[in-house]
PDB file of N, CA and C in Angstrom:
ATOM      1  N   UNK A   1     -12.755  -6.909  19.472  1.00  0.00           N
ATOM      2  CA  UNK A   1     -12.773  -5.960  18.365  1.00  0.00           C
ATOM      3  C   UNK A   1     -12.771  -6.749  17.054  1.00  0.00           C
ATOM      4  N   UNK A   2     -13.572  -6.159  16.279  1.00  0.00           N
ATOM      5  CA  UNK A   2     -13.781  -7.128  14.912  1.00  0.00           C
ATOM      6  C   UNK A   2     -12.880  -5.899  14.168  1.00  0.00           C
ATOM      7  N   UNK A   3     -12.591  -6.946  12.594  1.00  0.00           N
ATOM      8  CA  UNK A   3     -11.923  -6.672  11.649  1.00  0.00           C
ATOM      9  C   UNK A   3     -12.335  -6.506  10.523  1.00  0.00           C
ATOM     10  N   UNK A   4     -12.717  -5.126   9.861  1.00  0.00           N
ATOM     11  CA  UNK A   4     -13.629  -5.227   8.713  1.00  0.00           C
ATOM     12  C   UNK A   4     -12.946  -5.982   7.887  1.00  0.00           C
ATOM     13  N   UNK A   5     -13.090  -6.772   7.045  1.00  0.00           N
ATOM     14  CA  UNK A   5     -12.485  -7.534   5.881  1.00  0.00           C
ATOM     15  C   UNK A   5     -12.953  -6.172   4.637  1.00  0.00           C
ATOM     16  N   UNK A   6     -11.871  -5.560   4.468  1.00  0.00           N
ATOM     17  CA  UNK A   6     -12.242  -4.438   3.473  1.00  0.00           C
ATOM     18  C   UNK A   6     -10.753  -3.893   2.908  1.00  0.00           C
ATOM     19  N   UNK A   7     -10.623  -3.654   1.557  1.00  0.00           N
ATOM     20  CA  UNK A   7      -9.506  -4.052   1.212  1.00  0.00           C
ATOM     21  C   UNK A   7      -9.788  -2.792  -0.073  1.00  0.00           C
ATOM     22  N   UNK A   8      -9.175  -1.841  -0.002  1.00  0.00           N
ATOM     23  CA  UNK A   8      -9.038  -0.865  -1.062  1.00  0.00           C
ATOM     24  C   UNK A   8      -7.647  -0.845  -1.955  1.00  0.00           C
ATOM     25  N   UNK A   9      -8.018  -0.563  -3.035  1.00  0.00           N
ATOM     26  CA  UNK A   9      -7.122  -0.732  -4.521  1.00  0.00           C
ATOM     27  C   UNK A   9      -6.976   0.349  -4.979  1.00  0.00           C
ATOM     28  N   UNK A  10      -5.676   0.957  -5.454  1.00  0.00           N
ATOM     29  CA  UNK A  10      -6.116   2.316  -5.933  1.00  0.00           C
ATOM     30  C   UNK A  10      -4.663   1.967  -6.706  1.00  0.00           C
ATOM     31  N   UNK A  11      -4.445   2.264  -7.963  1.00  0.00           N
ATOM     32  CA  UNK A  11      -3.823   2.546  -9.051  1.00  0.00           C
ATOM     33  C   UNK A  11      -3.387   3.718  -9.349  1.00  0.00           C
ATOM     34  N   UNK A  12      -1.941   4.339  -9.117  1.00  0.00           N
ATOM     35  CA  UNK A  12      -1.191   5.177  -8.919  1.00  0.00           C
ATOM     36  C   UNK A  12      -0.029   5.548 -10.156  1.00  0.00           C
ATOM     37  N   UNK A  13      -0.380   6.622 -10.935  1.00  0.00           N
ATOM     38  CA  UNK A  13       0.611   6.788 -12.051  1.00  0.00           C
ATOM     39  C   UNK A  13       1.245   7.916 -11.579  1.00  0.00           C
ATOM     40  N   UNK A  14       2.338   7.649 -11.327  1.00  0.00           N
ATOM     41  CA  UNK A  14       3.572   8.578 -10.822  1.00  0.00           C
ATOM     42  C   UNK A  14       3.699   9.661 -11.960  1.00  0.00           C
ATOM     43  N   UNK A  15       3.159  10.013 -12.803  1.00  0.00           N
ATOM     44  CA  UNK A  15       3.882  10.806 -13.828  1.00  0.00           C
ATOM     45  C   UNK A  15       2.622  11.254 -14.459  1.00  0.00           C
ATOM     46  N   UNK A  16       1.403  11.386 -13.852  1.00  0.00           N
ATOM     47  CA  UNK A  16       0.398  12.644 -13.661  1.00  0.00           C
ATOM     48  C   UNK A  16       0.087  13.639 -12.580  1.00  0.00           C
ATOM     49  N   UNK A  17      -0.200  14.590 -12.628  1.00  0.00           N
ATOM     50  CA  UNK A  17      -0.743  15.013 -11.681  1.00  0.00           C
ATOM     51  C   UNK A  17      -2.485  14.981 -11.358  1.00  0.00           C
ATOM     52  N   UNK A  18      -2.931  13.818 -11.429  1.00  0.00           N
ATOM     53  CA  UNK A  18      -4.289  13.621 -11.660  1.00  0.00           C
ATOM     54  C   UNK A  18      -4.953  13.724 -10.442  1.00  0.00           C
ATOM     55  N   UNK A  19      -5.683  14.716  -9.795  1.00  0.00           N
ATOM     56  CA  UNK A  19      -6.609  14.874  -8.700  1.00  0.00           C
ATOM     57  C   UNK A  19      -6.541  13.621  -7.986  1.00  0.00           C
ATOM     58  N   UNK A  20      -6.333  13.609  -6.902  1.00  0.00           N
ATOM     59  CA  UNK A  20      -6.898  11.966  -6.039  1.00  0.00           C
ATOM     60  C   UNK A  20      -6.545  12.960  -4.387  1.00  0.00           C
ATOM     61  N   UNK A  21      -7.758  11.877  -3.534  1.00  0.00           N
ATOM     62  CA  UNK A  21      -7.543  12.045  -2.117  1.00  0.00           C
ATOM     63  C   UNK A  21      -6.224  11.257  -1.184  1.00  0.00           C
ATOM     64  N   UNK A  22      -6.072  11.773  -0.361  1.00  0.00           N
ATOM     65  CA  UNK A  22      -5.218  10.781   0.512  1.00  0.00           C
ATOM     66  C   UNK A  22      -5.897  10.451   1.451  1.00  0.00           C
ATOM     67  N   UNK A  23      -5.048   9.379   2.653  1.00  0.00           N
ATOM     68  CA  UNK A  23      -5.704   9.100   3.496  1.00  0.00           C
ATOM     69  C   UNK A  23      -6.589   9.549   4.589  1.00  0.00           C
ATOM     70  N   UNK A  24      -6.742  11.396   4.388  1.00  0.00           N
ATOM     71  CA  UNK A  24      -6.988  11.608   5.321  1.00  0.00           C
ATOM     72  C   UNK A  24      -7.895  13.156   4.618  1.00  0.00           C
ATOM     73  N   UNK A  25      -8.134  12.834   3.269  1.00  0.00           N
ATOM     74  CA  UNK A  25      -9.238  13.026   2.867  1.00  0.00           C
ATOM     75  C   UNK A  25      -9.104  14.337   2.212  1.00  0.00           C
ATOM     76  N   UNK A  26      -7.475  14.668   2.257  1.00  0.00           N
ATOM     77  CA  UNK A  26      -6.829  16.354   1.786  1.00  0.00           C
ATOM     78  C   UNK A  26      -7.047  15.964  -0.171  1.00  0.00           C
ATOM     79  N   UNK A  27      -6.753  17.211  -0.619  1.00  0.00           N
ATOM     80  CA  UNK A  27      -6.609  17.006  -1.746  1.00  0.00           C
ATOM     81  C   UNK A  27      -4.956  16.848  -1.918  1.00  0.00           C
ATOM     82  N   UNK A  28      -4.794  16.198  -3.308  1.00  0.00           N
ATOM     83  CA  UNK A  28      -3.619  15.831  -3.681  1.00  0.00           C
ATOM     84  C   UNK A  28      -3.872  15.428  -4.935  1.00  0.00           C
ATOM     85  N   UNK A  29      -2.287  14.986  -5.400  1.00  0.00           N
ATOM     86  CA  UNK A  29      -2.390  14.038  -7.087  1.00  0.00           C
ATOM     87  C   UNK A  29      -1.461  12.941  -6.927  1.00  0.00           C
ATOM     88  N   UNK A  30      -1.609  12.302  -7.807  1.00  0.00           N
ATOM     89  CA  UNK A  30      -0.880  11.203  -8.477  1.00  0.00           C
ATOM     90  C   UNK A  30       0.984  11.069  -8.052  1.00  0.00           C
ATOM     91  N   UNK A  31       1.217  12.417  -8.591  1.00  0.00           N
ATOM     92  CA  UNK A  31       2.753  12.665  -8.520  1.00  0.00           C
ATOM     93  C   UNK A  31       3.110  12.735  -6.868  1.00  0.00           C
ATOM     94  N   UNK A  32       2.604  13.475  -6.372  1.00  0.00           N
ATOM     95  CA  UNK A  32       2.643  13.972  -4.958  1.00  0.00           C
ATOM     96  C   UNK A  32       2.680  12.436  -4.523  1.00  0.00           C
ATOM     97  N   UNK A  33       1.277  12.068  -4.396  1.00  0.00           N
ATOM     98  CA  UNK A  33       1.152  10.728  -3.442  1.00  0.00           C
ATOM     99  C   UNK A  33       2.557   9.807  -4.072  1.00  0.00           C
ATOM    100  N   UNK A  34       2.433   9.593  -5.125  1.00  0.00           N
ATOM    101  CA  UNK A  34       4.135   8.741  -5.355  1.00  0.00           C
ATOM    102  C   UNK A  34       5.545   9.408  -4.821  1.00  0.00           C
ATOM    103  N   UNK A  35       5.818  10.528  -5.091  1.00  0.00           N
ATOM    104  CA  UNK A  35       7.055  11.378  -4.420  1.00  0.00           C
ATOM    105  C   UNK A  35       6.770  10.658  -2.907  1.00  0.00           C
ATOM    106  N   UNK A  36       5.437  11.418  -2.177  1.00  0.00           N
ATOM    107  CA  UNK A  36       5.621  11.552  -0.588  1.00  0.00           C
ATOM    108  C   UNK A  36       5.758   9.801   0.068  1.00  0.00           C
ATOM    109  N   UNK A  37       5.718   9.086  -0.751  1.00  0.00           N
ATOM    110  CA  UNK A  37       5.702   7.629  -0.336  1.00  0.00           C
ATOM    111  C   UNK A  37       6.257   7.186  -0.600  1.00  0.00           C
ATOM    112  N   UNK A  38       7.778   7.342  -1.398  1.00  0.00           N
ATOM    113  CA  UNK A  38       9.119   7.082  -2.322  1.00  0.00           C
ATOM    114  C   UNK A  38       8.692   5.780  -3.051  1.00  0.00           C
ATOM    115  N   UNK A  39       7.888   6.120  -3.928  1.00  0.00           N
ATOM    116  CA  UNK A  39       7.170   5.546  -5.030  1.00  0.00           C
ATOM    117  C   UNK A  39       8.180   5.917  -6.284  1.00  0.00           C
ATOM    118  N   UNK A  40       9.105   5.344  -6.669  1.00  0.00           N
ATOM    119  CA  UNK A  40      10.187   5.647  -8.175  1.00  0.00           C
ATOM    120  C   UNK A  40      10.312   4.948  -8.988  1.00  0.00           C
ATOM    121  N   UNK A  41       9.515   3.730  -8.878  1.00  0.00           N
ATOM    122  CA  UNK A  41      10.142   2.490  -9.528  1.00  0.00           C
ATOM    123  C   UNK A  41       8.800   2.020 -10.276  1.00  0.00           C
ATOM    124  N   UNK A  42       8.804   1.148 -11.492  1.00  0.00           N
ATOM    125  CA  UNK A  42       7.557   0.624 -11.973  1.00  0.00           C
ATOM    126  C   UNK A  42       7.537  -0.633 -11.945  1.00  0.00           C
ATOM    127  N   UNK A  43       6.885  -2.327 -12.174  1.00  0.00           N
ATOM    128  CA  UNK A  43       6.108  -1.903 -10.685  1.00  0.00           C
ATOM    129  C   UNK A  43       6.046  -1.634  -9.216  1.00  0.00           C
ATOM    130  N   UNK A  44       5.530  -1.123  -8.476  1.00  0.00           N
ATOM    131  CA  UNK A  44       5.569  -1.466  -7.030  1.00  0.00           C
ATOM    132  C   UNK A  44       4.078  -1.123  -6.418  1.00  0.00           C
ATOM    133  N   UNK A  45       4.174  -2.357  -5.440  1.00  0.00           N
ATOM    134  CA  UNK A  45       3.123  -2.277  -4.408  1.00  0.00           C
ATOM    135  C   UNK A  45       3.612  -2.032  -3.134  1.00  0.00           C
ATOM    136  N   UNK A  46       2.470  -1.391  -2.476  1.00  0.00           N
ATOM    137  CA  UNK A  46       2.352  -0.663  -1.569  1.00  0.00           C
ATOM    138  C   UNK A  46       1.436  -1.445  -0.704  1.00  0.00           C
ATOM    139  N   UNK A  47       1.615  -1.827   0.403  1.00  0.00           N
ATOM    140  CA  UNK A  47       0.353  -2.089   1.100  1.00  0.00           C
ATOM    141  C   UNK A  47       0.435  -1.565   2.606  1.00  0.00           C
ATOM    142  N   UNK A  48      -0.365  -0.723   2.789  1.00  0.00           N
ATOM    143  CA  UNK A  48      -0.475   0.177   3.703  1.00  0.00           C
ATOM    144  C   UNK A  48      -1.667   0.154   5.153  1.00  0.00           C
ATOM    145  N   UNK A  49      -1.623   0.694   5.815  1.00  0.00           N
ATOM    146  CA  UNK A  49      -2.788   0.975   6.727  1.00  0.00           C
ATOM    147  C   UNK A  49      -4.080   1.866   6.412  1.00  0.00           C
ATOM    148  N   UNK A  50      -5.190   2.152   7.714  1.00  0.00           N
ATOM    149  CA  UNK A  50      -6.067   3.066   6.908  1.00  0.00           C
ATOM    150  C   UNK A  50      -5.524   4.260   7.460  1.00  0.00           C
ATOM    151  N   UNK A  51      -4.656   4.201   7.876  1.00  0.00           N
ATOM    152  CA  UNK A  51      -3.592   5.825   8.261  1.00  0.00           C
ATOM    153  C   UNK A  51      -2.502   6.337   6.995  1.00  0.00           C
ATOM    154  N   UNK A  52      -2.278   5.421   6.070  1.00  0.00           N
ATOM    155  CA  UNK A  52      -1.561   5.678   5.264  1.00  0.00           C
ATOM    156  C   UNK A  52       0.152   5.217   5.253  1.00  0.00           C
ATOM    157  N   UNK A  53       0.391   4.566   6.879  1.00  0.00           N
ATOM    158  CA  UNK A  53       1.460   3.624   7.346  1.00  0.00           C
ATOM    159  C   UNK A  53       1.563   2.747   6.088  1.00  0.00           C
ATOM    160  N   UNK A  54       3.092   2.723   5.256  1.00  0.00           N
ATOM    161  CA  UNK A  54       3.272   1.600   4.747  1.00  0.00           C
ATOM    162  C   UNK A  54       3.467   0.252   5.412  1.00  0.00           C
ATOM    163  N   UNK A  55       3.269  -1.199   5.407  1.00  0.00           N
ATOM    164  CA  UNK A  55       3.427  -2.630   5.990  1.00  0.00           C
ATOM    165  C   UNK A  55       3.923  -2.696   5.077  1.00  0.00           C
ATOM    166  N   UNK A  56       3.938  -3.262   4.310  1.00  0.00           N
ATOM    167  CA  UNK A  56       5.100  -4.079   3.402  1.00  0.00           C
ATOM    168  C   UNK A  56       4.859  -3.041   1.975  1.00  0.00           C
ATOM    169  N   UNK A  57       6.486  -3.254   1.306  1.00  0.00           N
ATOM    170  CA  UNK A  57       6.705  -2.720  -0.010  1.00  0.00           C
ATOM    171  C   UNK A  57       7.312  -3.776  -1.117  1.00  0.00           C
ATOM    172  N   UNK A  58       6.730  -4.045  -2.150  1.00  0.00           N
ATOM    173  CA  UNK A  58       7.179  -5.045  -3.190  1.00  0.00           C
ATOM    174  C   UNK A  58       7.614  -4.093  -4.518  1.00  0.00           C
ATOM    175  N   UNK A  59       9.139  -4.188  -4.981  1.00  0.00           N
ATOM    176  CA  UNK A  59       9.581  -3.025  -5.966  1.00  0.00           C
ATOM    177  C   UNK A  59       9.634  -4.086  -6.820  1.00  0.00           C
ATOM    178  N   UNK A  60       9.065  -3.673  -8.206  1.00  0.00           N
ATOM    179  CA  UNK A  60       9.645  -4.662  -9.578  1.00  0.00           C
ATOM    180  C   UNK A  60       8.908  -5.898  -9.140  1.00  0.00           C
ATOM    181  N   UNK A  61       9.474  -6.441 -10.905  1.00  0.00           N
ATOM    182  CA  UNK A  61       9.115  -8.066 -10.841  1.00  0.00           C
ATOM    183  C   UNK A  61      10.517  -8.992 -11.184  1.00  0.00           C
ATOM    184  N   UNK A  62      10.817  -9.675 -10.750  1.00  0.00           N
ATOM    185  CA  UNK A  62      12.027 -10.245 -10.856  1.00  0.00           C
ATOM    186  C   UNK A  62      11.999 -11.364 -11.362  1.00  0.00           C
ATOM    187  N   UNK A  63      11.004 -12.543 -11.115  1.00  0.00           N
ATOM    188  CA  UNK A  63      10.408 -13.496 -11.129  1.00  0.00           C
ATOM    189  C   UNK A  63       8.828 -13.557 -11.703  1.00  0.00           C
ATOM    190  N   UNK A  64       8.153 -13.539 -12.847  1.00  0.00           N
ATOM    191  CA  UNK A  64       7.024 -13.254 -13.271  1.00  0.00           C
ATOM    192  C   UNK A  64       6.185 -14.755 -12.280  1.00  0.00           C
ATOM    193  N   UNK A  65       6.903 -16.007 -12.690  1.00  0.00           N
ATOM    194  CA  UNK A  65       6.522 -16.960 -12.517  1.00  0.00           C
ATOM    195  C   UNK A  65       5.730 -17.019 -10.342  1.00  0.00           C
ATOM    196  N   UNK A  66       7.131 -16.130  -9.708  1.00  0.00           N
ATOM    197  CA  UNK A  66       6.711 -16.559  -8.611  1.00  0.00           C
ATOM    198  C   UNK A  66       5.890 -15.029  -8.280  1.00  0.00           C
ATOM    199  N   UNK A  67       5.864 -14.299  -8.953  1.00  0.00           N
ATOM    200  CA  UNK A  67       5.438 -12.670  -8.572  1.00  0.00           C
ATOM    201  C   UNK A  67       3.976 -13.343  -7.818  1.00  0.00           C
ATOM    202  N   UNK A  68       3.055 -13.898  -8.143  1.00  0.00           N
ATOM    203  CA  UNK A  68       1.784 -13.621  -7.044  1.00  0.00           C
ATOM    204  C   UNK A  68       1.728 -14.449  -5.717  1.00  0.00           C
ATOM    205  N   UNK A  69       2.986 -15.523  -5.617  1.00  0.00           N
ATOM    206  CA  UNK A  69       2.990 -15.985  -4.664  1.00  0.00           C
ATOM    207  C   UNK A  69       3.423 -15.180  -3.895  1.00  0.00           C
ATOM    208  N   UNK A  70       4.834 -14.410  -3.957  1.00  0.00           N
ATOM    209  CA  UNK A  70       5.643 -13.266  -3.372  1.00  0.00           C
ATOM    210  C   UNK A  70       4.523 -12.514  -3.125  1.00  0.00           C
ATOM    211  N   UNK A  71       3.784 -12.248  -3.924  1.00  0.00           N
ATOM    212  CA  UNK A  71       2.757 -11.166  -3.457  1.00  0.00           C
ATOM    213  C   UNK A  71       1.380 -11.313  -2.332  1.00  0.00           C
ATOM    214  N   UNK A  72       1.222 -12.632  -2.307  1.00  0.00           N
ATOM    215  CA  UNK A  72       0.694 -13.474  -1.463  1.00  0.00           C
ATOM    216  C   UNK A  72       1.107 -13.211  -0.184  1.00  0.00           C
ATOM    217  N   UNK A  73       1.737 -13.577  -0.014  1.00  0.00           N
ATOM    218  CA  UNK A  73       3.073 -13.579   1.071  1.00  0.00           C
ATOM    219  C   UNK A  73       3.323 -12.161   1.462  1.00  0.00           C
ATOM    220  N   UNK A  74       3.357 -11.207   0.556  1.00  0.00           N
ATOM    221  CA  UNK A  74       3.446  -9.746   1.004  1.00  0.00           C
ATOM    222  C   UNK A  74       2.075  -9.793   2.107  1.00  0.00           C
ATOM    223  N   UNK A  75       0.687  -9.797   1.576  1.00  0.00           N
ATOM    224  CA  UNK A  75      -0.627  -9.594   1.867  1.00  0.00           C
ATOM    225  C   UNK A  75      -0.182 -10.265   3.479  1.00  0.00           C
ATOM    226  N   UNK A  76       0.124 -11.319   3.741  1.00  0.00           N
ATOM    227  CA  UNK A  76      -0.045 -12.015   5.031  1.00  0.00           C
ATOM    228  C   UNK A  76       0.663 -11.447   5.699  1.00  0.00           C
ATOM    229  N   UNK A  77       1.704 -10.770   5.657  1.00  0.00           N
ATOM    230  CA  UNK A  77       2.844  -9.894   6.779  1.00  0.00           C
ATOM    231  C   UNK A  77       2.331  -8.946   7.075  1.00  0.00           C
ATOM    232  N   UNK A  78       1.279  -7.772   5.663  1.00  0.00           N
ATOM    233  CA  UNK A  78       0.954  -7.142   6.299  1.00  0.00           C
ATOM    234  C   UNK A  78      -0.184  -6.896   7.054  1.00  0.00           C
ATOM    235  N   UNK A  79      -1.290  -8.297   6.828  1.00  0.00           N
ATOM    236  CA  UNK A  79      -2.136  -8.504   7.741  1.00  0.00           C
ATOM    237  C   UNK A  79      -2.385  -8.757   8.875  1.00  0.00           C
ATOM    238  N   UNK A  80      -0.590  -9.655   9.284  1.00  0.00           N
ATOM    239  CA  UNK A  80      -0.705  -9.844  10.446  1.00  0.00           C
ATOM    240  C   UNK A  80      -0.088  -8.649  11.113  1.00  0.00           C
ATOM    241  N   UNK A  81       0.583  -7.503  10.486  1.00  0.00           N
ATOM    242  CA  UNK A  81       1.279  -6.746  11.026  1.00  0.00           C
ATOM    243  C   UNK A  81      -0.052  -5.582  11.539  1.00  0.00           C
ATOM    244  N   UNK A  82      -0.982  -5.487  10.784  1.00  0.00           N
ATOM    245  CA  UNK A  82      -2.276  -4.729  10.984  1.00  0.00           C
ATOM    246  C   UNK A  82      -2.963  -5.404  11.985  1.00  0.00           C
ATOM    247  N   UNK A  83      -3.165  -6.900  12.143  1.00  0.00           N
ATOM    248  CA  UNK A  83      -3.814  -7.358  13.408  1.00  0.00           C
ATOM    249  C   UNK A  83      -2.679  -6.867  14.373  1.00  0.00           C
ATOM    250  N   UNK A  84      -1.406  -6.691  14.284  1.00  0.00           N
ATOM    251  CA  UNK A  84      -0.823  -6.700  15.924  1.00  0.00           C
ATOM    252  C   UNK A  84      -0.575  -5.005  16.391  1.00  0.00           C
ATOM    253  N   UNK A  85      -1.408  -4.463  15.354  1.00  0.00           N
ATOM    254  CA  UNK A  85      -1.014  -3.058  15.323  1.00  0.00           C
ATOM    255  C   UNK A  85      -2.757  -2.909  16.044  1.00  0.00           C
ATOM    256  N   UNK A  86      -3.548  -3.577  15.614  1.00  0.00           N
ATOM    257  CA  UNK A  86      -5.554  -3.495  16.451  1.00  0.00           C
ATOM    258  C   UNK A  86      -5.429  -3.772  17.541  1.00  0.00           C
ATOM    259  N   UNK A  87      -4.646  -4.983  18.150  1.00  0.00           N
ATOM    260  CA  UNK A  87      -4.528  -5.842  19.409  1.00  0.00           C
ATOM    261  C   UNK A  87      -3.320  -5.106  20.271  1.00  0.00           C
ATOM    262  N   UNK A  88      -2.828  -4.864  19.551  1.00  0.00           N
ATOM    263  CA  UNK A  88      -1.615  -3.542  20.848  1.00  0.00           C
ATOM    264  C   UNK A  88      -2.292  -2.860  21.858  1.00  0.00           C
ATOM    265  N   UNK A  89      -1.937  -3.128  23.353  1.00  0.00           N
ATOM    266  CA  UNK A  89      -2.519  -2.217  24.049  1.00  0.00           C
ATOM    267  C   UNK A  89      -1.847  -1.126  24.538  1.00  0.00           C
ATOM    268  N   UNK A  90      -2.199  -0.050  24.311  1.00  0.00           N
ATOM    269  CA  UNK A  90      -0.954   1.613  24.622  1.00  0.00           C
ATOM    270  C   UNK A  90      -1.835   1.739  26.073  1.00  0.00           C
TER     271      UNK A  90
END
């Protein structure tokens, strides 16, 4: 089984209600998708599945200096956590 290398970005302001889809193609907004994903804090990343499963959560910046390594490091846990979630056999 191959792995699309495909990587979606989506920019989330908790404090509109601005039209956007979810993962599964319903309508929704801004506020909603932050509430239903306990999104409260500014910044935070999210990095998720194409089901909408969070893998890893990064709240705030604490460290400006080390923030993209940390964030680096987020990306690889949850990549490998997405390869062992493809390769699982049920």
């Amino acid at each position: 089984m191959s792995i699309k290398k495909k990587v979606i970005i989506r920019h989330v302001n908790a404090e509109t209600l601005e039209p956007m889809k979810d993962f599964y193609n319903n309508k929704s907004n801004h506020d909603r998708f932050a509430f239903e994903n306990g999104i409260n804090f500014y910044p935070t990343v999210v990095l998720m599945n194409n089901y909408g499963v969070a893998l890893e959560k990064k709240i705030g910046i604490v460290d400006l200096d080390y923030y993209w390594t940390g964030l680096d490091q987020l990306i690889d846990k949850a990549t490998n956590k997405l390869k062992q979630q493809i390769n699982a056999k049920l």
